[in-house]
N, C-alpha and C. Protein backbone atom coordinates (compact mmCIF):
# COMPACT_ATOMS: atom_id res chain seq x y z
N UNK A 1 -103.16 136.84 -54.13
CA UNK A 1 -104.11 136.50 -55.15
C UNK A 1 -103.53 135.41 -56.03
N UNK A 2 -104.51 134.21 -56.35
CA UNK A 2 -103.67 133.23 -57.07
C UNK A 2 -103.83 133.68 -58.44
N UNK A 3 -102.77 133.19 -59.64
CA UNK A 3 -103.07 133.52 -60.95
C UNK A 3 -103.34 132.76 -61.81
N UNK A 4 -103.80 132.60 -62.87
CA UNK A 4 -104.38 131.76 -63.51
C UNK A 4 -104.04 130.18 -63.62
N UNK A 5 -102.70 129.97 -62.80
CA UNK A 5 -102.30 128.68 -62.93
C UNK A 5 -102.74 127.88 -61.41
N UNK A 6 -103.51 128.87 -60.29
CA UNK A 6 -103.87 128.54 -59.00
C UNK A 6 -102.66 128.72 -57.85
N UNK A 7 -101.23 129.48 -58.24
CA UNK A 7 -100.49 129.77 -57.22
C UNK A 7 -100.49 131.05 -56.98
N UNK A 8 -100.20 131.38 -55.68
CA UNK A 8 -100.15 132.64 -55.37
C UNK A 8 -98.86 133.23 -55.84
N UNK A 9 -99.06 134.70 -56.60
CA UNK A 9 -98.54 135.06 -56.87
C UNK A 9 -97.27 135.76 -55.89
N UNK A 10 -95.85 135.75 -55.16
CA UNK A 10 -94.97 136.75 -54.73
C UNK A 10 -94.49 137.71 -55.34
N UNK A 11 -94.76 137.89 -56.03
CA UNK A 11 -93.77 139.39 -56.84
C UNK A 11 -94.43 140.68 -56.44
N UNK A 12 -93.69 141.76 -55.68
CA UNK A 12 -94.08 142.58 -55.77
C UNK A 12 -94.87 143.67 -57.19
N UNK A 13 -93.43 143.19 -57.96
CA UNK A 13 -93.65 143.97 -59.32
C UNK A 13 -94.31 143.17 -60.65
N UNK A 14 -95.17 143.98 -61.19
CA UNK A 14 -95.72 143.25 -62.49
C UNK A 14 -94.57 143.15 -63.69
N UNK A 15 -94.29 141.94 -64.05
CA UNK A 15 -93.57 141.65 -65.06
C UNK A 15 -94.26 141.23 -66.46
N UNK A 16 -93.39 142.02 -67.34
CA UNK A 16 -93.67 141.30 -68.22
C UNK A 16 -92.84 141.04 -69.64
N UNK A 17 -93.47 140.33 -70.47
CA UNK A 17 -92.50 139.53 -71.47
C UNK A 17 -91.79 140.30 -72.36
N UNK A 18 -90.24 140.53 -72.59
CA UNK A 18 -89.70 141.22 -73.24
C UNK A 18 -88.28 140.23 -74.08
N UNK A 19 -87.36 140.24 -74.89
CA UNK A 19 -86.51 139.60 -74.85
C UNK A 19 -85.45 140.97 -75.07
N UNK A 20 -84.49 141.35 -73.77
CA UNK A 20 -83.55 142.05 -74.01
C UNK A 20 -82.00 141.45 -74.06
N UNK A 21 -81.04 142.03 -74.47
CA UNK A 21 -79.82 141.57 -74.41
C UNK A 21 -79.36 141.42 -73.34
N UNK A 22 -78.85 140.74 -72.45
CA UNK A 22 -78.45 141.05 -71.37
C UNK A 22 -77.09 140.65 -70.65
N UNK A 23 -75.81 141.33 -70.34
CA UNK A 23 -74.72 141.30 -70.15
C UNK A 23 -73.99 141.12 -68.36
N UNK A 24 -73.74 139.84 -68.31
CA UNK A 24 -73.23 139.68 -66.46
C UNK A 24 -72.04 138.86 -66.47
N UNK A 25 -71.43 139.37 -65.18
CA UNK A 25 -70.88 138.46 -64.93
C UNK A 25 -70.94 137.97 -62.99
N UNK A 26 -70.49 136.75 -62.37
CA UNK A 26 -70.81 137.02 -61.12
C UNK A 26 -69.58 137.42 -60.53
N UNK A 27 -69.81 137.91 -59.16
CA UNK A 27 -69.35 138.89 -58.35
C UNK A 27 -69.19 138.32 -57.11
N UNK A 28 -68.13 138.37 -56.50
CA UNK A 28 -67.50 137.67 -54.92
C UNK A 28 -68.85 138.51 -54.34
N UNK A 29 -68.89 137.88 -53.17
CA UNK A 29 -70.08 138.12 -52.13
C UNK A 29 -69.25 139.68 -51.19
N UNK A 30 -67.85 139.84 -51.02
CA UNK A 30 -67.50 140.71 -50.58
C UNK A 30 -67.29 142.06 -51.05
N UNK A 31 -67.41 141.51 -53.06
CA UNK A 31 -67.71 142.93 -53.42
C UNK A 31 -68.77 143.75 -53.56
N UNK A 32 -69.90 142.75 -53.48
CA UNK A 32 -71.20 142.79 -53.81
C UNK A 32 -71.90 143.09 -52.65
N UNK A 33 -71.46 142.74 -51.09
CA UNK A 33 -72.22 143.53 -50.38
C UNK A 33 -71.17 144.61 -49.62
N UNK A 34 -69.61 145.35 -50.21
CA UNK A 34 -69.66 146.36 -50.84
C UNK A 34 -70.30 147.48 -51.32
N UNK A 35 -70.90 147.09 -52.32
CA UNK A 35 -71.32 147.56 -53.34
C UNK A 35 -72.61 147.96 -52.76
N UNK A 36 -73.92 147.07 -52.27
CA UNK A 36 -74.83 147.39 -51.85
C UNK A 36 -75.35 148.57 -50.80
N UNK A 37 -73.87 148.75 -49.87
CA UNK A 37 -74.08 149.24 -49.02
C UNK A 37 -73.83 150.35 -48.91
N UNK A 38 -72.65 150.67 -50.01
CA UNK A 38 -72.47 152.22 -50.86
C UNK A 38 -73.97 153.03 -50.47
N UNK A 39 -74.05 153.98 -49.76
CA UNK A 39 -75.41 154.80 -50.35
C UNK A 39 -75.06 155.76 -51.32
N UNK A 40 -74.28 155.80 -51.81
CA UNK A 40 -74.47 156.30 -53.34
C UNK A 40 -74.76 155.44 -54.23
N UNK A 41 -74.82 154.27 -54.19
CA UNK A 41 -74.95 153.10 -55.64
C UNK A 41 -76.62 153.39 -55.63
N UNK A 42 -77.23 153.63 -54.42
CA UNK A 42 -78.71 153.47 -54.77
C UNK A 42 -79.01 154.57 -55.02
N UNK A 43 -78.63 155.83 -54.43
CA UNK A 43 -78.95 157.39 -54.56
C UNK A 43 -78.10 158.15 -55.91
N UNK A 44 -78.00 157.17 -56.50
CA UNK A 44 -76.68 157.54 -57.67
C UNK A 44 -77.94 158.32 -58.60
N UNK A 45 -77.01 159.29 -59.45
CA UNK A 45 -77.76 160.37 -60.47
C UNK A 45 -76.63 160.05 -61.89
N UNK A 46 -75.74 159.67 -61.38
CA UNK A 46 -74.75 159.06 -62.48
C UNK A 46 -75.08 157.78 -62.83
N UNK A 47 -74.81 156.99 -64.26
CA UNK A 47 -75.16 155.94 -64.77
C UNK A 47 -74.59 154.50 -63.48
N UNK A 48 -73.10 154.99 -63.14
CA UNK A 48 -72.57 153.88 -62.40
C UNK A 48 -71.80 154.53 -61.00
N UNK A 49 -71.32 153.65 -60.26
CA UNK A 49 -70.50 154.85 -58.98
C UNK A 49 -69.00 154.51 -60.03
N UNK A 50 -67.84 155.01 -59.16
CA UNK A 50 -66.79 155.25 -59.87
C UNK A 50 -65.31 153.87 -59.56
N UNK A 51 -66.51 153.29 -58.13
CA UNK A 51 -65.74 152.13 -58.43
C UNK A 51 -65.97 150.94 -59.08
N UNK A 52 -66.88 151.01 -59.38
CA UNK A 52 -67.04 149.77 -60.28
C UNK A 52 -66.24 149.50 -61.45
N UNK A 53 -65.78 148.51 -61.62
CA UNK A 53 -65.48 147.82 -62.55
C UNK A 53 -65.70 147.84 -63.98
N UNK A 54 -65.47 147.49 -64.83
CA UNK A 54 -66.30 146.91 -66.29
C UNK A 54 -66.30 145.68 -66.25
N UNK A 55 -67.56 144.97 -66.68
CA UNK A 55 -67.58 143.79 -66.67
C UNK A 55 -66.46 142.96 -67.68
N UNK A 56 -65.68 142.14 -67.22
CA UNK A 56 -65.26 141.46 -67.99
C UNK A 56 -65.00 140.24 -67.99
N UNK A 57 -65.32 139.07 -67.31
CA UNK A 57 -66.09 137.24 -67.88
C UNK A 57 -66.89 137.81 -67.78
N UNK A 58 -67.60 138.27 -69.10
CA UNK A 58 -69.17 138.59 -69.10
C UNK A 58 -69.45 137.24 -69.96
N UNK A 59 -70.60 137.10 -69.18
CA UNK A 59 -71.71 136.17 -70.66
C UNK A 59 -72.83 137.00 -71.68
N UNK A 60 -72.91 137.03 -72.21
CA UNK A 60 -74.17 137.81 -72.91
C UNK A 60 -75.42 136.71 -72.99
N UNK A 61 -76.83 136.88 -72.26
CA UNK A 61 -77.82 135.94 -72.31
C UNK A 61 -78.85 137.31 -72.52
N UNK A 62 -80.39 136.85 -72.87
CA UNK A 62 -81.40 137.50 -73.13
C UNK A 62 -82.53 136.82 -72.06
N UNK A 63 -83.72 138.08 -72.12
CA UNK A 63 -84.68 137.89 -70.67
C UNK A 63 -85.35 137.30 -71.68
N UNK A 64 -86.65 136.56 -70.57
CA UNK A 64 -87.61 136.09 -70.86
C UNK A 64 -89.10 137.13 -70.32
N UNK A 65 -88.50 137.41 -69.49
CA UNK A 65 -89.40 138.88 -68.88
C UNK A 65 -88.47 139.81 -68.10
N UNK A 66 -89.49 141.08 -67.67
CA UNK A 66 -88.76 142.12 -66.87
C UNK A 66 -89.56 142.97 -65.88
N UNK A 67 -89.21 143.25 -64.53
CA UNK A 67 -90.34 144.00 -64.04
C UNK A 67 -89.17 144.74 -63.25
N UNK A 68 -89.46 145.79 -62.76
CA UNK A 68 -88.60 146.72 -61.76
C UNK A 68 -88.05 145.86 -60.68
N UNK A 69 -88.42 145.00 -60.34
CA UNK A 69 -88.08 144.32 -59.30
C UNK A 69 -86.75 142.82 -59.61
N UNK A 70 -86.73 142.92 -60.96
CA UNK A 70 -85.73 141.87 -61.68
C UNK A 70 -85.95 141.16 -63.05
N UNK A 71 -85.66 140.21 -63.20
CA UNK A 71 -86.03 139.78 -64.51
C UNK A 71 -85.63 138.39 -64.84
N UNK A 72 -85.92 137.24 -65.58
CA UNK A 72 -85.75 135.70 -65.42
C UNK A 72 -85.03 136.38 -67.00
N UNK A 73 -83.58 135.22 -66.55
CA UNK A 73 -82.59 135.03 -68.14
C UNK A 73 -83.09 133.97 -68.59
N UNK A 74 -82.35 133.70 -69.46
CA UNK A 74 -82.54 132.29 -70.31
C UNK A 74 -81.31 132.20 -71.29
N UNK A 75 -80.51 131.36 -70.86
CA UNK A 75 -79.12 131.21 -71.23
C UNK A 75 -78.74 129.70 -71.79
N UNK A 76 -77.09 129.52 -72.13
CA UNK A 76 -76.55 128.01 -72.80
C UNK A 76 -76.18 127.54 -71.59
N UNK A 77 -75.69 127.77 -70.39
CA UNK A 77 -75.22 127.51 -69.46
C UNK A 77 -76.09 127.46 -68.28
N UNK A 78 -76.01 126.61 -67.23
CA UNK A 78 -77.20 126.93 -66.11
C UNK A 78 -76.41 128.05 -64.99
N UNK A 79 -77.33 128.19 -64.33
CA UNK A 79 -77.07 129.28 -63.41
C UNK A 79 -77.11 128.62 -62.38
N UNK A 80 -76.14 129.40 -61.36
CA UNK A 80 -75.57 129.25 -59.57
C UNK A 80 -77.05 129.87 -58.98
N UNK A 81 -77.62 129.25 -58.26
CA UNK A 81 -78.98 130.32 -56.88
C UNK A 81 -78.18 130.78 -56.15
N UNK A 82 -77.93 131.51 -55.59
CA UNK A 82 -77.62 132.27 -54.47
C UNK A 82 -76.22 133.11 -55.20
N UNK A 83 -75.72 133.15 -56.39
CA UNK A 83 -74.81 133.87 -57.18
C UNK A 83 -75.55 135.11 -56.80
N UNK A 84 -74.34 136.02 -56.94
CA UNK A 84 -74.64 137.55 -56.84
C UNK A 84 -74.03 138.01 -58.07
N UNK A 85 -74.56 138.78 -59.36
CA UNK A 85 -74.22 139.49 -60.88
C UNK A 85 -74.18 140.86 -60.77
N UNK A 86 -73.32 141.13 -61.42
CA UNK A 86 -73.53 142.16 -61.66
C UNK A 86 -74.07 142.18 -63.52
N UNK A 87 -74.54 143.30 -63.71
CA UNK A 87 -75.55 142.81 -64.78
C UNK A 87 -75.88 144.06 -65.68
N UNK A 88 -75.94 144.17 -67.02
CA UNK A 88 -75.79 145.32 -67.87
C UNK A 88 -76.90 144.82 -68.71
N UNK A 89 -78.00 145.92 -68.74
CA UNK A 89 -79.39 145.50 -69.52
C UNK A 89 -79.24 146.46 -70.80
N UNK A 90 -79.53 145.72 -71.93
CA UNK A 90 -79.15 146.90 -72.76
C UNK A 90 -81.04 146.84 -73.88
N UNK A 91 -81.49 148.25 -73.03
CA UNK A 91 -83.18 148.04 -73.68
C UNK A 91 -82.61 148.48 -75.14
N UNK A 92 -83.93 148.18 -76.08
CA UNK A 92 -83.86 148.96 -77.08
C UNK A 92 -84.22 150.64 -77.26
N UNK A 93 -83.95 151.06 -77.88
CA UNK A 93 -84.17 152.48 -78.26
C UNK A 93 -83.15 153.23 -77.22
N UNK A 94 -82.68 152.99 -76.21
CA UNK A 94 -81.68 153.77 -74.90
C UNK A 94 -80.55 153.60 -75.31
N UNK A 95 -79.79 154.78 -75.33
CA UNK A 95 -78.01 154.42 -75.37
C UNK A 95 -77.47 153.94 -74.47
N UNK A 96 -77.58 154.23 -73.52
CA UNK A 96 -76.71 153.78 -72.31
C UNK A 96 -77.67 152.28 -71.70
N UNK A 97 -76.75 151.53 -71.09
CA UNK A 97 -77.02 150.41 -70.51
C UNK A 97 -77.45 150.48 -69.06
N UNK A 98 -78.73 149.25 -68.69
CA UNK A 98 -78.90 150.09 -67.54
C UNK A 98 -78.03 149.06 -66.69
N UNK A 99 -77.40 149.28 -66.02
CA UNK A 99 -76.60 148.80 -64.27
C UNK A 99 -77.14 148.49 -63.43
N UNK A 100 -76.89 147.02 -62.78
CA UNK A 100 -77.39 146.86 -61.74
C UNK A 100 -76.71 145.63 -60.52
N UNK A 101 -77.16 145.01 -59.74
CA UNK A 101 -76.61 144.25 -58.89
C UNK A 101 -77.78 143.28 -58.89
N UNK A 102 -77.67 141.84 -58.74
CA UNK A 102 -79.02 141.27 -58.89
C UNK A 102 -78.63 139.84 -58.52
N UNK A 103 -79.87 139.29 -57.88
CA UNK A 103 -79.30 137.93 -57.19
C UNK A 103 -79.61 136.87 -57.53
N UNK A 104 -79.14 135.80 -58.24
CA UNK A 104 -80.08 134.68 -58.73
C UNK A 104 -81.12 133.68 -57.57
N UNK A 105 -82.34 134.20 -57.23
CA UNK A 105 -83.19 133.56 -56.21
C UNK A 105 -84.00 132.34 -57.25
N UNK A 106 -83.78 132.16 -58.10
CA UNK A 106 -84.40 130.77 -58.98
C UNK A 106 -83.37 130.10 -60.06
N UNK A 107 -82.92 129.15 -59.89
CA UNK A 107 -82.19 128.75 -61.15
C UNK A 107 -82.78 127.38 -61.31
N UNK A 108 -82.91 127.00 -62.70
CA UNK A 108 -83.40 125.65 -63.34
C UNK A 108 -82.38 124.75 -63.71
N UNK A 109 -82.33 123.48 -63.06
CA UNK A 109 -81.07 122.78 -63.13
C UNK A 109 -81.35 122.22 -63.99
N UNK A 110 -82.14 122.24 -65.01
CA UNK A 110 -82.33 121.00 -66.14
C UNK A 110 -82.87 121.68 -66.96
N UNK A 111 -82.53 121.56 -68.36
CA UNK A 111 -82.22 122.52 -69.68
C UNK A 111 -84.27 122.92 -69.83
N UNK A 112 -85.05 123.41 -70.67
CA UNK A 112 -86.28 123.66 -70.93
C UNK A 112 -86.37 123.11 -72.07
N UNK A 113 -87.62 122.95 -73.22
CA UNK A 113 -88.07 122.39 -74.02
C UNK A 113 -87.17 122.77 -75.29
N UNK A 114 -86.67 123.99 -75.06
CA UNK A 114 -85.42 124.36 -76.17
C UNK A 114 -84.00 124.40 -76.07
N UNK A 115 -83.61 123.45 -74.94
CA UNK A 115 -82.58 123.51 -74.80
C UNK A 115 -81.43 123.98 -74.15
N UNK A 116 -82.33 124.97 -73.31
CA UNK A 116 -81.62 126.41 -72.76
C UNK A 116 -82.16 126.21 -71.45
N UNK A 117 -81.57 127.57 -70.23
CA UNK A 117 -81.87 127.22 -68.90
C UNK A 117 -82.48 128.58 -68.43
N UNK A 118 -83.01 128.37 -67.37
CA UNK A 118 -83.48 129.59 -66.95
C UNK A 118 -83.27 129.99 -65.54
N UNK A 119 -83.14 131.28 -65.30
CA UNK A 119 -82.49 131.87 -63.81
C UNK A 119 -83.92 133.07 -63.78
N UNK A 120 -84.26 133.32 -62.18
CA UNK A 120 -84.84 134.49 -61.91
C UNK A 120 -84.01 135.14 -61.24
N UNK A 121 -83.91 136.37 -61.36
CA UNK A 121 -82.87 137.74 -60.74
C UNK A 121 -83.70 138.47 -60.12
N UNK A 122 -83.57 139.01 -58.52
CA UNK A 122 -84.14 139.74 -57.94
C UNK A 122 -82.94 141.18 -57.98
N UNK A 123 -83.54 142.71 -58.26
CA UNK A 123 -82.33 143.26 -58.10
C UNK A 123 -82.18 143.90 -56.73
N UNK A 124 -80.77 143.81 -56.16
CA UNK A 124 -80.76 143.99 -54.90
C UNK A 124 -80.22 145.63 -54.97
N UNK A 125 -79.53 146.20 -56.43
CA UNK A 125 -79.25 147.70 -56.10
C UNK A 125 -79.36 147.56 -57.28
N UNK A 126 -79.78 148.91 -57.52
CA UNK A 126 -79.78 149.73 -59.28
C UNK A 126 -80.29 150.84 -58.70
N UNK A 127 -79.73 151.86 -59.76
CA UNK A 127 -80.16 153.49 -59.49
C UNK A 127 -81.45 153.85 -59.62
N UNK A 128 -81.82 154.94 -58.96
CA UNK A 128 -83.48 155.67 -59.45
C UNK A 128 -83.34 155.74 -60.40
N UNK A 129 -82.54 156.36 -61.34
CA UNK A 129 -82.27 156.95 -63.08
C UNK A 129 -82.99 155.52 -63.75
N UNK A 130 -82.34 154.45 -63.11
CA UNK A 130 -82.36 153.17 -64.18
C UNK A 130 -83.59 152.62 -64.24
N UNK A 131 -84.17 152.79 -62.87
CA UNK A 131 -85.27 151.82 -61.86
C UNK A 131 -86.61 152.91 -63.45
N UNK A 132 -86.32 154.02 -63.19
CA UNK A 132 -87.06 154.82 -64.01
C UNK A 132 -87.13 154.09 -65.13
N UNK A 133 -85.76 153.88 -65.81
CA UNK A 133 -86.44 153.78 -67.00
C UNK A 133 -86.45 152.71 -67.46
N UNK A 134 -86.67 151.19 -66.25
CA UNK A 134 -86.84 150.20 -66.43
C UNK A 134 -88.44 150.38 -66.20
N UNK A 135 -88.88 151.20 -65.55
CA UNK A 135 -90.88 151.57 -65.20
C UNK A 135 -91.16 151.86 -66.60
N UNK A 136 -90.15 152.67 -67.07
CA UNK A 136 -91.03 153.33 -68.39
C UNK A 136 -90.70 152.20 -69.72
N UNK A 137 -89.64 151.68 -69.69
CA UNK A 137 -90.11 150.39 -70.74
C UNK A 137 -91.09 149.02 -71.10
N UNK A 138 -91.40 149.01 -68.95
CA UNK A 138 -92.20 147.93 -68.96
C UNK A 138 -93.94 148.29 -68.81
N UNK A 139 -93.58 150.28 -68.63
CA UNK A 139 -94.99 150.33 -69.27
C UNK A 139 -95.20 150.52 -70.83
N UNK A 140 -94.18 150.69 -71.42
CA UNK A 140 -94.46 151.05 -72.82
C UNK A 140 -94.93 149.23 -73.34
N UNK A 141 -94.31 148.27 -72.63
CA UNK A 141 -93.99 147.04 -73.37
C UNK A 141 -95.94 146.08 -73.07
N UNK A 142 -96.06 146.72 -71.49
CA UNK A 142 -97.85 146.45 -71.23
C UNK A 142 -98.39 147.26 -72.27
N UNK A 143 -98.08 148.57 -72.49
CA UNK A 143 -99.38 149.62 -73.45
C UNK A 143 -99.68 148.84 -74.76
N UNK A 144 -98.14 148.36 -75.27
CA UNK A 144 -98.05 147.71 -76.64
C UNK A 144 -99.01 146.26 -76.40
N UNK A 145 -99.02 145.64 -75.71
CA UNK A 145 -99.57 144.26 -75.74
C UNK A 145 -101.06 144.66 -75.40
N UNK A 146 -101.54 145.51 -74.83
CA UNK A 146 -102.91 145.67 -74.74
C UNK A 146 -103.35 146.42 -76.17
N UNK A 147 -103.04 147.27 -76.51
CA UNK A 147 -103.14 147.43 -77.91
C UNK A 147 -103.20 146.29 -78.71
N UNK A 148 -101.84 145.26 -78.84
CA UNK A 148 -102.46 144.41 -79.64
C UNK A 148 -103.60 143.17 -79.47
N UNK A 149 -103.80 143.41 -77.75
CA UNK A 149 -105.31 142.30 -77.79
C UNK A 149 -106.61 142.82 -78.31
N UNK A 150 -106.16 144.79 -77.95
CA UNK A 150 -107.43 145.19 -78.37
C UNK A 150 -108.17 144.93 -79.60
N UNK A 151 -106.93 145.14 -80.69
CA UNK A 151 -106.91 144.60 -82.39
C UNK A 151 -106.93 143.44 -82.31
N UNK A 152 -107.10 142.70 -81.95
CA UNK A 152 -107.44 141.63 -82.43
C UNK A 152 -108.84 141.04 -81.93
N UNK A 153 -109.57 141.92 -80.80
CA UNK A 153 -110.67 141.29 -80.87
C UNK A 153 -112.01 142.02 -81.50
């Protein structure tokens, strides 16, 4: 189905506009498909598995949107395509951060109207726990925006 701009839309998942904090750094391709292939990283009931790491060259950048399926940054620095992150979402109102593995399938080589760059992240592993309560923020974040079109018309 095309969307209002006349392209067809690919995303499985509905995204939408949020600005969260968001904490990565990238990841050798050998740890990362590692990591993927763990079937505990995806069947995990714990926040993280026990080998992972803590991130540390982290950058801290913020989304421009978010849908279960990934989320576009917007950072000072441009982004690598085909980089593999590991990546720490930190929503509001949740203590814990959610975890994930995520691949840059879009990066913008030339800064945007403010100066800044933008990457899309597909995630290639994150837990059910997280995947959850990345569903339940991005429906709370649709409920809120239809509410406020409703008020206003």
């Amino acid at each position: 189905m095309a969307n209002e701009n006349g392209f067809i839309e690919k995303r499985v998942s509905e995204r939408v506009a949020a600005k969260i904090q968001v904490r990565f750094e990238a990841i050798p391709d050998d740890q990362a498909e590692r990591l993927i292939h763990e079937r505990s990283y995806k069947d995990l009931t714990q926040p993280m598995p026990a080998n992972t790491r803590p991130l540390k060259d982290v950058m801290t950048v913020v989304t421009e949107n978010i849908s279960v399926g990934g989320l576009k940054l917007v950072g000072d620095k441009p982004f690598e395509e085909g980089h593999t992150l590991s990546v720490e979402l930190i929503l509001p109102q949740m203590p814990m951060p959610i975890k994930a593995l995520a691949m840059v399938v879009r990066a913008d080589r030339n800064r945007n109207d403010e100066g800044r760059y933008t990457a899309g992240l597909r995630f290639l592993a994150i837990n059910k726990d997280d995947v959850a309560r990345v569903e339940r923020y991005v429906a709370m974040l649709k409920r809120a925006s239809i509410e406020k079109k409703n008020l206003q018309s």
